[in-house]
C-alpha atoms as a PDB file:
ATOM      1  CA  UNK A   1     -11.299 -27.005 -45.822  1.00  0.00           C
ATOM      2  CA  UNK A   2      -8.397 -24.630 -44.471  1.00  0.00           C
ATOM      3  CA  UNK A   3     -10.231 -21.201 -43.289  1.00  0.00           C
ATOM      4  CA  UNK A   4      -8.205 -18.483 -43.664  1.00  0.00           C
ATOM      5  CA  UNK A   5      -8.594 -15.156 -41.569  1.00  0.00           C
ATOM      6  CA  UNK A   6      -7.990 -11.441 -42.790  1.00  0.00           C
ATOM      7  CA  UNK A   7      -5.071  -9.272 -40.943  1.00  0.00           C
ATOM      8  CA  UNK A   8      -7.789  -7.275 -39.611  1.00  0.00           C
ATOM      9  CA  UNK A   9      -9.440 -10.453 -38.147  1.00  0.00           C
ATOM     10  CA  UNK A  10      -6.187 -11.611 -36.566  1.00  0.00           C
ATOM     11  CA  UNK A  11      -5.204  -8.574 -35.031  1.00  0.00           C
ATOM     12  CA  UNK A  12      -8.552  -8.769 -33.633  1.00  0.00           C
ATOM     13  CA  UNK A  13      -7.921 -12.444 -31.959  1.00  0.00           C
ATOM     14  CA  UNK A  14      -4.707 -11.315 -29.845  1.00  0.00           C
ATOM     15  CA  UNK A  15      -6.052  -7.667 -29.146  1.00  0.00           C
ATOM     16  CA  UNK A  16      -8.725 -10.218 -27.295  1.00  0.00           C
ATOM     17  CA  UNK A  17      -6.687 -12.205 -26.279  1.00  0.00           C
ATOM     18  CA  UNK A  18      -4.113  -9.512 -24.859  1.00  0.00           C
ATOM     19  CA  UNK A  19      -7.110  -7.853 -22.699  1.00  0.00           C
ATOM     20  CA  UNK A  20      -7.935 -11.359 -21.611  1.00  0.00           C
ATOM     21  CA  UNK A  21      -4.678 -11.785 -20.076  1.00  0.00           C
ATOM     22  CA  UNK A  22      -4.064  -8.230 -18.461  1.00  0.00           C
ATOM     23  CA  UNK A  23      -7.140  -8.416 -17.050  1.00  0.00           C
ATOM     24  CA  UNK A  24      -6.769 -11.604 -15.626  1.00  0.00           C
ATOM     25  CA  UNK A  25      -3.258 -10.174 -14.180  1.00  0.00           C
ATOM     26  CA  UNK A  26      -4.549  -7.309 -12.977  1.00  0.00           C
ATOM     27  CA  UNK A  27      -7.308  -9.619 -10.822  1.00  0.00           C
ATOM     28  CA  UNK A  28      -4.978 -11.761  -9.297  1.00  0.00           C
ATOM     29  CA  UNK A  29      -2.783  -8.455  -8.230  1.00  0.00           C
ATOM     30  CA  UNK A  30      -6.172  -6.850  -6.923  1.00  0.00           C
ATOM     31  CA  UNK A  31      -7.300 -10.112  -5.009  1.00  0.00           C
ATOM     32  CA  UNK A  32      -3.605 -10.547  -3.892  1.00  0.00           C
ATOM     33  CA  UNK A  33      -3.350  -6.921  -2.520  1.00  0.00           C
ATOM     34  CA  UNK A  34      -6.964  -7.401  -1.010  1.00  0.00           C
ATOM     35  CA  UNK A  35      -5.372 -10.493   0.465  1.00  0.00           C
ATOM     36  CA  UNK A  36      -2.365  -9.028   2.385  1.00  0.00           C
ATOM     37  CA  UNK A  37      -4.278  -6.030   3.613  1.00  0.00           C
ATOM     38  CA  UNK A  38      -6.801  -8.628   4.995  1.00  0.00           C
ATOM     39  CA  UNK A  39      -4.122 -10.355   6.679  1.00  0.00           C
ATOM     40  CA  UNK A  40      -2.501  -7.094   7.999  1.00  0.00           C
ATOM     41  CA  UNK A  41      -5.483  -5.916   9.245  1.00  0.00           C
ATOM     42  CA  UNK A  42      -5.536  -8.773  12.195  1.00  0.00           C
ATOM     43  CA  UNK A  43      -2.733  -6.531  13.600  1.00  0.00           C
ATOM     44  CA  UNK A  44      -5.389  -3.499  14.026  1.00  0.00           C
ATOM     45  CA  UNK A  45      -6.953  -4.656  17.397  1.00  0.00           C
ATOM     46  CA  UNK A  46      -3.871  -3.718  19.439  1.00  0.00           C
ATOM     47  CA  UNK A  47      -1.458  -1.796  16.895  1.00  0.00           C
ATOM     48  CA  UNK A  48      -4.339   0.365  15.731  1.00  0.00           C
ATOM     49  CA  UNK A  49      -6.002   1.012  12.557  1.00  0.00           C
ATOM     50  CA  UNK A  50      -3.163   0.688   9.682  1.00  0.00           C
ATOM     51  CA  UNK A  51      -0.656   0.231  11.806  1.00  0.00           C
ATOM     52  CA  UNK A  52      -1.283   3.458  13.419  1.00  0.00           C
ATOM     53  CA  UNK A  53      -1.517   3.630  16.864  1.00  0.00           C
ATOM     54  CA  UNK A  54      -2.440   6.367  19.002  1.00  0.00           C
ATOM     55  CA  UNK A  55       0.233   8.688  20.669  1.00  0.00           C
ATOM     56  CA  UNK A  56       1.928   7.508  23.506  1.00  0.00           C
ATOM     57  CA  UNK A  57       0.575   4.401  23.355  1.00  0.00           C
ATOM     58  CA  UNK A  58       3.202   1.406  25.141  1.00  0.00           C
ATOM     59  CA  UNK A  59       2.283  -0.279  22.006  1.00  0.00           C
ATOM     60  CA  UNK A  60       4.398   0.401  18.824  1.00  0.00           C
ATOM     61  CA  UNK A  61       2.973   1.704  15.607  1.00  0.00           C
ATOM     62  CA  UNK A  62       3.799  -0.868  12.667  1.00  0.00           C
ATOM     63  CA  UNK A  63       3.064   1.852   9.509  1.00  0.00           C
ATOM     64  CA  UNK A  64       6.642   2.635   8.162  1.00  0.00           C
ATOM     65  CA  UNK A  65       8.078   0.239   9.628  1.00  0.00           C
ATOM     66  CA  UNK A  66      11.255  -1.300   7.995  1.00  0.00           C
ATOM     67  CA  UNK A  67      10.171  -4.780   6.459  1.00  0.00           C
ATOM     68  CA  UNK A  68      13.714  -6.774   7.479  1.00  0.00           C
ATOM     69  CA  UNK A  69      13.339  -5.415  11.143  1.00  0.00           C
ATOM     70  CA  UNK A  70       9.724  -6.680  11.282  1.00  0.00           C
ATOM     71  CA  UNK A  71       9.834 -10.075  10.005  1.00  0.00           C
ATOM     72  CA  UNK A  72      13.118 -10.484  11.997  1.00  0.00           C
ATOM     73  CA  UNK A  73      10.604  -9.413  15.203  1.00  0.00           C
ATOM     74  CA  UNK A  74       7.550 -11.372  14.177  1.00  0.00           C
ATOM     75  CA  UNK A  75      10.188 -14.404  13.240  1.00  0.00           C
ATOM     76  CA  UNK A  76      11.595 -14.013  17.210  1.00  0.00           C
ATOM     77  CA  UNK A  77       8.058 -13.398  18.442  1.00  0.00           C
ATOM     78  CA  UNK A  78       7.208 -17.018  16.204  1.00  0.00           C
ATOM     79  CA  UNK A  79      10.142 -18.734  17.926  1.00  0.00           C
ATOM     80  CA  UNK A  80       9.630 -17.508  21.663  1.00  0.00           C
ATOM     81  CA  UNK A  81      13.328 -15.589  21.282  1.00  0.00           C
ATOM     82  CA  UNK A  82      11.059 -12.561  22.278  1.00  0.00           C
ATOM     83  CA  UNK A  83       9.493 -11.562  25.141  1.00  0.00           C
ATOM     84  CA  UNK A  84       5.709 -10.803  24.813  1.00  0.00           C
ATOM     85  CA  UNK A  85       2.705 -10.426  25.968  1.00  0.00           C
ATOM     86  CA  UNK A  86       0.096 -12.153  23.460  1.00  0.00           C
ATOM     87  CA  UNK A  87       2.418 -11.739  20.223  1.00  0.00           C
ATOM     88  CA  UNK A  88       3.900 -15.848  20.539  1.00  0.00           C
ATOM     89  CA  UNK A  89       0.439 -16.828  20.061  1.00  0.00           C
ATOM     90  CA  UNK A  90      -0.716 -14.582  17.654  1.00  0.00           C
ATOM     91  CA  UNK A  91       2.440 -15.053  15.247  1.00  0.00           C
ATOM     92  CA  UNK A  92       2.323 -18.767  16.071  1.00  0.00           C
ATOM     93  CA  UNK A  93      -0.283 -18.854  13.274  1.00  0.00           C
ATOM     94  CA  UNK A  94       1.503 -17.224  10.736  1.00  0.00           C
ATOM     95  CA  UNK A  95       2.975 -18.864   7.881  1.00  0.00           C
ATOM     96  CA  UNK A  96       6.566 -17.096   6.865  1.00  0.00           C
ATOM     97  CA  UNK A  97       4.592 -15.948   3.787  1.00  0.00           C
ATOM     98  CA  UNK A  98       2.042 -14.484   5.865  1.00  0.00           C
ATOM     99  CA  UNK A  99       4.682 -12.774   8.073  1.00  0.00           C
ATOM    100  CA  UNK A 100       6.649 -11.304   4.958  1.00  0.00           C
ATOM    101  CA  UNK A 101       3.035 -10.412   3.550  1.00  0.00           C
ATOM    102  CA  UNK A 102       2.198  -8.069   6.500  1.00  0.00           C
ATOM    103  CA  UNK A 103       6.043  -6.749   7.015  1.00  0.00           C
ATOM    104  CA  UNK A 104       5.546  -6.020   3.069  1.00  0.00           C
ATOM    105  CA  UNK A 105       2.392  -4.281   3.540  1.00  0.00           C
ATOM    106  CA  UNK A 106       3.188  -2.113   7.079  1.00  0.00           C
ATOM    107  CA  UNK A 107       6.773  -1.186   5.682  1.00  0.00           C
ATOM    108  CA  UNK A 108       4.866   0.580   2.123  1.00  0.00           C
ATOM    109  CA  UNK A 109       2.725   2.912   4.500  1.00  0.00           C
ATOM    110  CA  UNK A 110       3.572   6.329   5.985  1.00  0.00           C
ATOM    111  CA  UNK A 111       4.172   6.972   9.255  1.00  0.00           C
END
């Protein structure tokens, strides 16, 4: 026996459907962005809340700044190219991703 649904019915079906997906979508981007702001927010203890750190502090503020130039510093920091303090170890445990992740995240804020 072949059931056979109305137009109305269908349109019903993907409409469902449709907000299942977006919804799903819009999860992952939520949990993603929750994610990266997690991971940025290790950087807090010594470059201040968001990347903001207070004036005339010896330590630079990371909100605004350019993505490229950041991973390229985190990268050096990684490979012990750079002279630091406590940054080798810290970046040590930092996948790439994780790096690019944070660079993504400081470089989208204001100064």
């Amino acid at each position: 026996m072949t059931q056979r649904f109305s137009v109305r019915h269908r349109l019903a079906l993907m409409a469902a459907a449709s907000a299942c997906f977006i919804s799903s979508a819009y999860a992952q981007t939520a949990a993603d962005a929750l994610y990266q702001r997690a991971t940025a927010a290790t950087c807090a203890n010594c470059h201040g809340t968001d990347g903001r750190t207070t004036e005339g502090s010896a330590i630079p503020a990371l909100a605004g700044m350019p993505k490229d130039y950041m991973v390229l510093q985190m990268k050096a920091f990684k490979e012990g190219t750079r002279p630091a303090t406590v940054m080798h170890q810290l970046t040590k445990g930092l996948t790439d991703a994780q790096i690019n992740s944070v660079a993504t995240y400081y470089a989208s804020l204001q100064r």
